[in-house]
N, C-alpha and C. Protein backbone atom coordinates (compact mmCIF):
# COMPACT_ATOMS: atom_id res chain seq x y z
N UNK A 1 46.80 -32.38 14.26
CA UNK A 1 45.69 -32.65 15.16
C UNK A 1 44.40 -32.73 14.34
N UNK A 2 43.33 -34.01 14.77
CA UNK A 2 42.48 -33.79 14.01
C UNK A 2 41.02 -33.20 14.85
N UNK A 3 40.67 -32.58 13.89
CA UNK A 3 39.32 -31.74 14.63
C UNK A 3 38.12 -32.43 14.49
N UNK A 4 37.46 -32.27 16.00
CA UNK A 4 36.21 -33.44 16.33
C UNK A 4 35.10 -32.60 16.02
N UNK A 5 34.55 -33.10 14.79
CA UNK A 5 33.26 -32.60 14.49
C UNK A 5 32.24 -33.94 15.00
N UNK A 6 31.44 -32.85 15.88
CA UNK A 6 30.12 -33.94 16.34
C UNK A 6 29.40 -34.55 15.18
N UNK A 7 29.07 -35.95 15.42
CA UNK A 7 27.86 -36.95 15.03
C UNK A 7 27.20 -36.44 14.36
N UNK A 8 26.33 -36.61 13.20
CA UNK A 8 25.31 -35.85 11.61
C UNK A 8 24.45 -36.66 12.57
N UNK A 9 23.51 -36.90 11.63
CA UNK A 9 22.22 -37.67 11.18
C UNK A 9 22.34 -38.57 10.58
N UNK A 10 23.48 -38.03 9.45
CA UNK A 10 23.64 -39.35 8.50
C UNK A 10 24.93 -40.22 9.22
N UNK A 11 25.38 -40.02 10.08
CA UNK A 11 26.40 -41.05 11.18
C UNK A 11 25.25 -41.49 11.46
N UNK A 12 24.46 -41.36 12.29
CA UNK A 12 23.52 -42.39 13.28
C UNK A 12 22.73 -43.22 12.04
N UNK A 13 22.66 -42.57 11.20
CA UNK A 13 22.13 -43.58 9.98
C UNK A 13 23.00 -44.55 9.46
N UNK A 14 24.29 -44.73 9.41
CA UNK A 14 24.98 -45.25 8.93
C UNK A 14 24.95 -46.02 10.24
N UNK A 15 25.63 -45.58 11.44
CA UNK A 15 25.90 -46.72 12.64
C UNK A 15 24.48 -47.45 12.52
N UNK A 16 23.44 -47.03 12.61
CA UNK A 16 21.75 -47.96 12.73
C UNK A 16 22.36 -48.95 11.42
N UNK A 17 22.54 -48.87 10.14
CA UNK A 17 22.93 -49.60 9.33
C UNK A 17 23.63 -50.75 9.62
N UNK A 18 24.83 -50.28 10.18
CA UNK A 18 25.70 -51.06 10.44
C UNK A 18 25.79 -52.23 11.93
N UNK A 19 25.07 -51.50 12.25
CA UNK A 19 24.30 -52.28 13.38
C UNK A 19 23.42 -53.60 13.16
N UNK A 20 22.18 -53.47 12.03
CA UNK A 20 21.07 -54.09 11.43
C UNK A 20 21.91 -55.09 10.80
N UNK A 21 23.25 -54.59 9.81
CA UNK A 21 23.86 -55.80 8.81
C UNK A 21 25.05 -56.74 9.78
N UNK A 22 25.53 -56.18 10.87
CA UNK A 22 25.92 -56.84 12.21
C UNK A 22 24.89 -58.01 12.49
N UNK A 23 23.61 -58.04 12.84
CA UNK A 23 23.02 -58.41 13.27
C UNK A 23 22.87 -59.64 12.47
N UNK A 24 22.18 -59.20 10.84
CA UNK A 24 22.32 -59.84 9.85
C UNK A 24 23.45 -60.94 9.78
N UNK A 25 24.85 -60.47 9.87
CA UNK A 25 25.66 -60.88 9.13
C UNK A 25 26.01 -62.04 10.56
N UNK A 26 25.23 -62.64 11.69
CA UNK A 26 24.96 -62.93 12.79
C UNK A 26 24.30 -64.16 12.39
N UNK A 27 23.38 -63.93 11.87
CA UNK A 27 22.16 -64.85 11.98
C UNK A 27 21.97 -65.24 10.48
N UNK A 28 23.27 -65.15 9.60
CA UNK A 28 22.90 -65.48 8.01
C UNK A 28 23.84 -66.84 7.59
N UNK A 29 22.74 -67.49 7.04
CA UNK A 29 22.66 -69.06 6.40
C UNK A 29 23.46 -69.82 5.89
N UNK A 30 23.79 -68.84 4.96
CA UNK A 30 24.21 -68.96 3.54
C UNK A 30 25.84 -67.99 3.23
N UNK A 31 26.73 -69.00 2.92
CA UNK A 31 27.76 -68.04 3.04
C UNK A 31 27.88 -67.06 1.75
N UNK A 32 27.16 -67.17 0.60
CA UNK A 32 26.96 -65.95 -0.19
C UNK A 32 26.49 -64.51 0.45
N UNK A 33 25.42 -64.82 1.52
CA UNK A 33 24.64 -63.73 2.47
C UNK A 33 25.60 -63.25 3.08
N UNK A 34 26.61 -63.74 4.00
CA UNK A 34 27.18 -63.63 4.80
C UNK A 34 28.35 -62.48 3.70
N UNK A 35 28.95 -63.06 2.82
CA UNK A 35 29.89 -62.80 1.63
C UNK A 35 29.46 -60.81 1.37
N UNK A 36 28.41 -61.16 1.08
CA UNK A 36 27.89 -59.93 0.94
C UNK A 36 27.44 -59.06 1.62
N UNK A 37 27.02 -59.34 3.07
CA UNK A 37 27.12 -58.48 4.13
C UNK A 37 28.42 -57.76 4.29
N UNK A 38 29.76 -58.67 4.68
CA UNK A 38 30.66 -58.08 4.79
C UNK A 38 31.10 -57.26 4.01
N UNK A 39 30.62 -57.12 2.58
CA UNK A 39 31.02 -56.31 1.48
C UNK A 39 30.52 -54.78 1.89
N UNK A 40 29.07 -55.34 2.49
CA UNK A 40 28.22 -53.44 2.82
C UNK A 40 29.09 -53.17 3.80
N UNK A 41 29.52 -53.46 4.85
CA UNK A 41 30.13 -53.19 6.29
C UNK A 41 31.45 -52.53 5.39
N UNK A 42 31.78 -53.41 4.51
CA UNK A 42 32.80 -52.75 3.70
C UNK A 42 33.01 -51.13 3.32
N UNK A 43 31.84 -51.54 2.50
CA UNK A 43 31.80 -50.13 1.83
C UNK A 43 31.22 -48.81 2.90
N UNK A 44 30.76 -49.02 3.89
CA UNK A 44 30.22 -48.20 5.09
C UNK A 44 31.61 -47.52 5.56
N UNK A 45 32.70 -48.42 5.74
CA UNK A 45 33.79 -48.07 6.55
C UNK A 45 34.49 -47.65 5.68
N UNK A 46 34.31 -47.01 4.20
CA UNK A 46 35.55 -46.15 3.32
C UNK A 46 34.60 -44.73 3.48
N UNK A 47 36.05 -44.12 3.81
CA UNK A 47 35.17 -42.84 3.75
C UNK A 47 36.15 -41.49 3.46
């Protein structure tokens, strides 16, 4: 069973992050931008 430790500070910092490069990765141009957004979303979600 895994044990539910409530939400930090640094979760809501990370979800606000991941939210902003969502948004980003939405409204970006250039598929290098795009390339590299998905890389941060990447690295956000190893943990």
């Amino acid at each position: 069973m895994t044990r539910f430790d409530p939400p930090t500070e640094a979760d809501d910092r990370d979800d606000t992050l991941r939210d902003h490069l969502r948004s980003a990765l939405d409204s970006a141009e250039h598929p290098t931008t795009s390339f590299h957004i998905r890389q941060a979303l990447q690295l956000l979600d190893v943990e």
